[in-house]
Protein backbone atom coordinates (compact mmCIF):
# COMPACT_ATOMS: atom_id res chain seq x y z
CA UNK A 1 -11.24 -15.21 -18.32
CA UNK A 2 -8.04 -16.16 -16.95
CA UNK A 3 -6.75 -12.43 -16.86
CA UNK A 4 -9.94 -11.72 -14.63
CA UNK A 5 -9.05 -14.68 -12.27
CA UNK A 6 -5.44 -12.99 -12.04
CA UNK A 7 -6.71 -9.69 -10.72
CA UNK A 8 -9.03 -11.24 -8.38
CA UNK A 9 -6.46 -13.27 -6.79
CA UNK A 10 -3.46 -10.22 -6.90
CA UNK A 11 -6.74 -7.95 -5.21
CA UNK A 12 -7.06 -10.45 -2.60
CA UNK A 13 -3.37 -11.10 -1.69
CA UNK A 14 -3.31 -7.50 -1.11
CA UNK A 15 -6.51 -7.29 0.80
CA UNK A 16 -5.07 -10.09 3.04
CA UNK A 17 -1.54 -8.89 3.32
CA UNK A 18 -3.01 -5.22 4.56
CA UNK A 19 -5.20 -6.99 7.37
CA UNK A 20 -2.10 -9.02 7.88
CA UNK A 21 0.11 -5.95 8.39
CA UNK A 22 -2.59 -4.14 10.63
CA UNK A 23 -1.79 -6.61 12.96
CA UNK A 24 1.55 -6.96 12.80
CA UNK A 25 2.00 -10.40 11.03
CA UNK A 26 4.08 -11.06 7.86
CA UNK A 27 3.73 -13.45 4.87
CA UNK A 28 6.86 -15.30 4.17
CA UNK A 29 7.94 -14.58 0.54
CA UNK A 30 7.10 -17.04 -2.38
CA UNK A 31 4.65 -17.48 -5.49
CA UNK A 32 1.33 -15.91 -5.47
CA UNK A 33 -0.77 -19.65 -6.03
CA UNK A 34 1.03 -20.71 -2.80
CA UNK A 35 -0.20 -17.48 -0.69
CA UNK A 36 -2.98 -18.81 0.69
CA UNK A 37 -0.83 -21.92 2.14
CA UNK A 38 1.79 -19.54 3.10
CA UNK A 39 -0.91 -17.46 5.25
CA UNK A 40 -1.91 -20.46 7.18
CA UNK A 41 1.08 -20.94 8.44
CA UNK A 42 0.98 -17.69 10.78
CA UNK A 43 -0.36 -18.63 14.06
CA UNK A 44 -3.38 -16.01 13.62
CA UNK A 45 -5.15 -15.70 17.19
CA UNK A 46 -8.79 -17.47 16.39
CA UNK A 47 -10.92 -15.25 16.07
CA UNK A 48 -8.28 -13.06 13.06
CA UNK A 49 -7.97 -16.49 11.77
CA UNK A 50 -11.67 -16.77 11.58
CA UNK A 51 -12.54 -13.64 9.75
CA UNK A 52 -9.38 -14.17 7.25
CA UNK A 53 -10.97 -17.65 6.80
CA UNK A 54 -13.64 -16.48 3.60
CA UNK A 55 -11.29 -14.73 1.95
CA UNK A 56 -8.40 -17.05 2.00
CA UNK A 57 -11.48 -19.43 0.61
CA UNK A 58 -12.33 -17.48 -2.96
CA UNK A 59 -8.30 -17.04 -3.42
CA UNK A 60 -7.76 -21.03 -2.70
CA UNK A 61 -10.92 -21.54 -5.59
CA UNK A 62 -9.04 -18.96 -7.77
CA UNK A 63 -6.35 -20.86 -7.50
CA UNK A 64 -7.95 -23.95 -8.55
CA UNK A 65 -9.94 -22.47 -11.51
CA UNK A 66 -6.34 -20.95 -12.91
CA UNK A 67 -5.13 -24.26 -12.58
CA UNK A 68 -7.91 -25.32 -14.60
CA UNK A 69 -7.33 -22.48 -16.89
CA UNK A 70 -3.67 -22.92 -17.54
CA UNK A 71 -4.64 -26.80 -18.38
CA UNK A 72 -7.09 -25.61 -21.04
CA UNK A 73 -4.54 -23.06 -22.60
CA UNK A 74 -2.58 -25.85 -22.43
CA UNK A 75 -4.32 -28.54 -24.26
């Protein structure tokens, strides 16, 4: 399960980052369960910022069900 909820979030950072570079902005570097924070720091014009806004959703609950994951493992 938690090899599954890595691909989905490393397929959405580069879905995100190639919208991102159509339009000319760039993600500052760091980890990939910060991305999503990292992305709203870009001063996306509205309406970009709106259509970015689902996908930036699923990788943010990724995020929290690896967190989750890596708890279990964990334990």
């Amino acid at each position: 399960m938690r090899e599954a909820l890595v691909q989905t979030r490393t397929r959405h950072i580069r879905l995100i980052r190639a919208f991102l570079r159509q339009q000319g902005y760039r993600v500052r570097s760091g980890g990939a369960a910060t991305f999503a924070e990292r992305v709203g720091e870009l001063d996306l014009p509205k309406a970009f910022g709106a259509k970015m806004a689902p996908l930036l959703d699923v990788m943010r609950s990724v995020n929290a069900e690896l967190k989750a994951a890596d708890k279990a493992l964990a334990e």
